[in-house]
C-alpha atoms as a PDB file:
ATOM      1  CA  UNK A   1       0.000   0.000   0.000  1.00  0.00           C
ATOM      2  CA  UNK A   2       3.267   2.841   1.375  1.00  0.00           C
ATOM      3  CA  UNK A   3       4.262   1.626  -2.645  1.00  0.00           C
ATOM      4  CA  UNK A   4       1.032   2.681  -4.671  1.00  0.00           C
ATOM      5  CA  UNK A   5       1.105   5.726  -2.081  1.00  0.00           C
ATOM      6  CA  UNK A   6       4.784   6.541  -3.098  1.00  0.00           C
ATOM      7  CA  UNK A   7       4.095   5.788  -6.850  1.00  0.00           C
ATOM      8  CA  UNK A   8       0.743   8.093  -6.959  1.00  0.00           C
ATOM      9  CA  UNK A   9       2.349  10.972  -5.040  1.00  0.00           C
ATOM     10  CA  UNK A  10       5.247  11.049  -7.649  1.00  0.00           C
ATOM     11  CA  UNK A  11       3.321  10.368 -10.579  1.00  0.00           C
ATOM     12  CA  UNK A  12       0.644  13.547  -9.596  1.00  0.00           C
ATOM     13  CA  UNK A  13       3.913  15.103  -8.943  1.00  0.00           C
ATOM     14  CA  UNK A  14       5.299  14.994 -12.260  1.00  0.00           C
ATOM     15  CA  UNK A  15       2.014  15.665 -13.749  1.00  0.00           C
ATOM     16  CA  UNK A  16       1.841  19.101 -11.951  1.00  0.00           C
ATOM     17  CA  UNK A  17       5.385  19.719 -12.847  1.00  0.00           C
ATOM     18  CA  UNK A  18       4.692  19.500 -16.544  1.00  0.00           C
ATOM     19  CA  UNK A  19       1.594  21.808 -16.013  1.00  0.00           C
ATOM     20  CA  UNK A  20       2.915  24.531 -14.722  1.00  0.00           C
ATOM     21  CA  UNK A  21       5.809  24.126 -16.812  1.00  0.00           C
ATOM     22  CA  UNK A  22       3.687  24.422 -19.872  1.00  0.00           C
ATOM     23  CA  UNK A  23       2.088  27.565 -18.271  1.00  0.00           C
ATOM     24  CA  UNK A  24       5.039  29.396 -17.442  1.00  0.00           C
ATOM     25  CA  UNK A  25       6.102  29.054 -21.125  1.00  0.00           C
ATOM     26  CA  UNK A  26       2.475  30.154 -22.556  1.00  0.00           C
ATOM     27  CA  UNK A  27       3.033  33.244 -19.873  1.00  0.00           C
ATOM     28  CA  UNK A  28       6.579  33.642 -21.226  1.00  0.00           C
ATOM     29  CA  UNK A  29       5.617  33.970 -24.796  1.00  0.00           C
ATOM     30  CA  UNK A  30       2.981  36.316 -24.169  1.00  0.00           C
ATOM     31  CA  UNK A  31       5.278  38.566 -21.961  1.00  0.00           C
ATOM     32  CA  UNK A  32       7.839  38.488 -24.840  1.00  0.00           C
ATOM     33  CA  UNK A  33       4.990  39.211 -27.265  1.00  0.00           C
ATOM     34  CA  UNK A  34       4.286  41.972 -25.336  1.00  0.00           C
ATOM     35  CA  UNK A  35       7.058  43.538 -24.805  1.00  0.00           C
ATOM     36  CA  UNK A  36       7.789  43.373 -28.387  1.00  0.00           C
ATOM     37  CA  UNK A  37       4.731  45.347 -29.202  1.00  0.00           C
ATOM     38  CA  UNK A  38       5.303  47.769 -26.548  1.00  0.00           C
ATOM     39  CA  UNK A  39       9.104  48.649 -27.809  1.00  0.00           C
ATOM     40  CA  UNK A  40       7.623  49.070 -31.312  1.00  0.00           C
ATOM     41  CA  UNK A  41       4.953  51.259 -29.918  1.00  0.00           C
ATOM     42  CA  UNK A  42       7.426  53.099 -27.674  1.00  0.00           C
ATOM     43  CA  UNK A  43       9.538  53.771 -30.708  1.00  0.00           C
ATOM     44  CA  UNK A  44       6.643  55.172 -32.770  1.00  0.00           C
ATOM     45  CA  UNK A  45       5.599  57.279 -29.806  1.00  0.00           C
ATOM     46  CA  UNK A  46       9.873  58.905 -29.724  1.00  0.00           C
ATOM     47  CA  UNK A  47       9.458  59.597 -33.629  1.00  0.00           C
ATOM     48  CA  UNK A  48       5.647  61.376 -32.852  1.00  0.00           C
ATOM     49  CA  UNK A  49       7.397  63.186 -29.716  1.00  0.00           C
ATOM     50  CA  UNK A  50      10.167  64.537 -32.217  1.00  0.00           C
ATOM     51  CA  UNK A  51       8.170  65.449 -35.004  1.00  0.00           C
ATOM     52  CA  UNK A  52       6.005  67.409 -32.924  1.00  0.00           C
ATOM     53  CA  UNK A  53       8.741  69.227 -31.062  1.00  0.00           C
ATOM     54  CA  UNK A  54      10.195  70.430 -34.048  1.00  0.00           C
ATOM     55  CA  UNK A  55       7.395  71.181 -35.837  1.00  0.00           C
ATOM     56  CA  UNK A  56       5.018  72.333 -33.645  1.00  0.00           C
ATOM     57  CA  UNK A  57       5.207  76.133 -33.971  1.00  0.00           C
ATOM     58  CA  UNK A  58       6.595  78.525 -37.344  1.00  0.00           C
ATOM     59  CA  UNK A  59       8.681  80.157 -34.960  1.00  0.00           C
ATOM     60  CA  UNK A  60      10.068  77.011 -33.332  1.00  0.00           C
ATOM     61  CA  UNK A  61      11.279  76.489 -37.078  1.00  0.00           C
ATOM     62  CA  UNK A  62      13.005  79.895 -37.630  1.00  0.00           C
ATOM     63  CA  UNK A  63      13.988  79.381 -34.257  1.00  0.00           C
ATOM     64  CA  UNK A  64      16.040  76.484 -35.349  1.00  0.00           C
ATOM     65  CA  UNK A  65      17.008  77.938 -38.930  1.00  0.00           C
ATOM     66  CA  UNK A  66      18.625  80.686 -37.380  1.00  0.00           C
ATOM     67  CA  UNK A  67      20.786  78.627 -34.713  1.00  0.00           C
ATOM     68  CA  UNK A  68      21.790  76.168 -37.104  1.00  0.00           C
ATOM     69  CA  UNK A  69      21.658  77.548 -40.604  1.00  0.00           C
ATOM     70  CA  UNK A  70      22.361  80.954 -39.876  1.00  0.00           C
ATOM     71  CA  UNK A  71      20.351  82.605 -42.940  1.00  0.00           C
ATOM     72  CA  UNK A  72      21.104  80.453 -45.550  1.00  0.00           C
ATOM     73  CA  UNK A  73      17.484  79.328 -45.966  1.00  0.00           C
ATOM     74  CA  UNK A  74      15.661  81.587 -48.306  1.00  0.00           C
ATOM     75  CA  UNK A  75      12.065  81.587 -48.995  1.00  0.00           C
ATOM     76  CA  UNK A  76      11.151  80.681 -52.353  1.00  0.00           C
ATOM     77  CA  UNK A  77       7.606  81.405 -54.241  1.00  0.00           C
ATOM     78  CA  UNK A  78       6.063  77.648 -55.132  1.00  0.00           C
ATOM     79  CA  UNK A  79       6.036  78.927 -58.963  1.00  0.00           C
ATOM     80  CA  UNK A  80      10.051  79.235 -58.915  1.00  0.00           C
ATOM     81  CA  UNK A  81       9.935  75.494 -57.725  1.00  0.00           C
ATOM     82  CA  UNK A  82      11.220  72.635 -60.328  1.00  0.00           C
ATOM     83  CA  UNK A  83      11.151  69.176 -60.777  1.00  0.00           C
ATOM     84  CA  UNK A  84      14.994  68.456 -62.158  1.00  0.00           C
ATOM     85  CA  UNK A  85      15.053  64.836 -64.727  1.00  0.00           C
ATOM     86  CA  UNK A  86      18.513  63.270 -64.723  1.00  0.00           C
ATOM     87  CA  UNK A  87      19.427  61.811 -67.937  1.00  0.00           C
ATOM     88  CA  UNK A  88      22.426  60.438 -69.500  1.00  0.00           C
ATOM     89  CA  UNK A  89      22.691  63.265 -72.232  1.00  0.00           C
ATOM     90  CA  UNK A  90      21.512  65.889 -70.695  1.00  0.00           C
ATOM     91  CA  UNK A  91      19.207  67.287 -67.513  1.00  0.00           C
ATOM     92  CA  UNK A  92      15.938  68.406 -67.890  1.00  0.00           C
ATOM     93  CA  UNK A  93      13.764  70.629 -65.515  1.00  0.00           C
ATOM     94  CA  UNK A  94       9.387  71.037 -65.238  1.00  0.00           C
ATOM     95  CA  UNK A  95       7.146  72.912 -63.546  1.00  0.00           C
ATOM     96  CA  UNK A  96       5.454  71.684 -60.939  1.00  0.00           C
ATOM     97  CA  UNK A  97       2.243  71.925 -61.548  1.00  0.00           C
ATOM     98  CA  UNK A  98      -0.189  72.480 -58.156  1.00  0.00           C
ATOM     99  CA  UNK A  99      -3.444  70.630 -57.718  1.00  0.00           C
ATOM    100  CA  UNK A 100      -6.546  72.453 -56.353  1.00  0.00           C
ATOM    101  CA  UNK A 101      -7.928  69.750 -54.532  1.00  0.00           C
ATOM    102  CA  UNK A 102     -10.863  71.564 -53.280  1.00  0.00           C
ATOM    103  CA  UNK A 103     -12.274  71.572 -56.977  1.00  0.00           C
END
């Protein structure tokens, strides 16, 4: 009888070994699944961040154009704008032509 005892004890012991092995991996997985999503979200959230504080305000801009371009920006008229076609022979330039969309 102390045999089947022994037996049954370490057989239900194994059994709830293997259990909570398997759900400690399942747990694992979805922490690492997780965590993955979070970095990628966490990274999205930095580029948002910098975008915005950068280009948040007109004057933040000319702000920054002055410290680190100091006036060699210039403010061109859209019409004076040119899309430039690289070719073997020669290069080529058009007008770029502007889109009402509210039409």
């Amino acid at each position: 009888m102390k045999k089947i005892l022994t037996i049954s004890l370490i057989f239900s012991l194994i059994v709830i070994t293997s259990f909570v092995k398997n759900s400690t991996k399942k747990i694992d997985e979805e922490l690492f699944s997780l965590k993955e999503s979070i970095s990628d979200l966490s990274l999205e959230l930095d580029n948002a961040k910098l975008e915005f504080d950068y280009l948040s305000s007109p004057e933040k801009l000319i702000n920054y154009q002055n410290l680190y371009f100091e006036n060699r920006l210039t403010q061109k008229s859209i019409n004076e704008i040119e899309i430039i076609y690289l070719t073997k022979e020669k290069i080529l330039t058009d007008d770029v032509k502007i889109i009402d969309s509210e039409k």
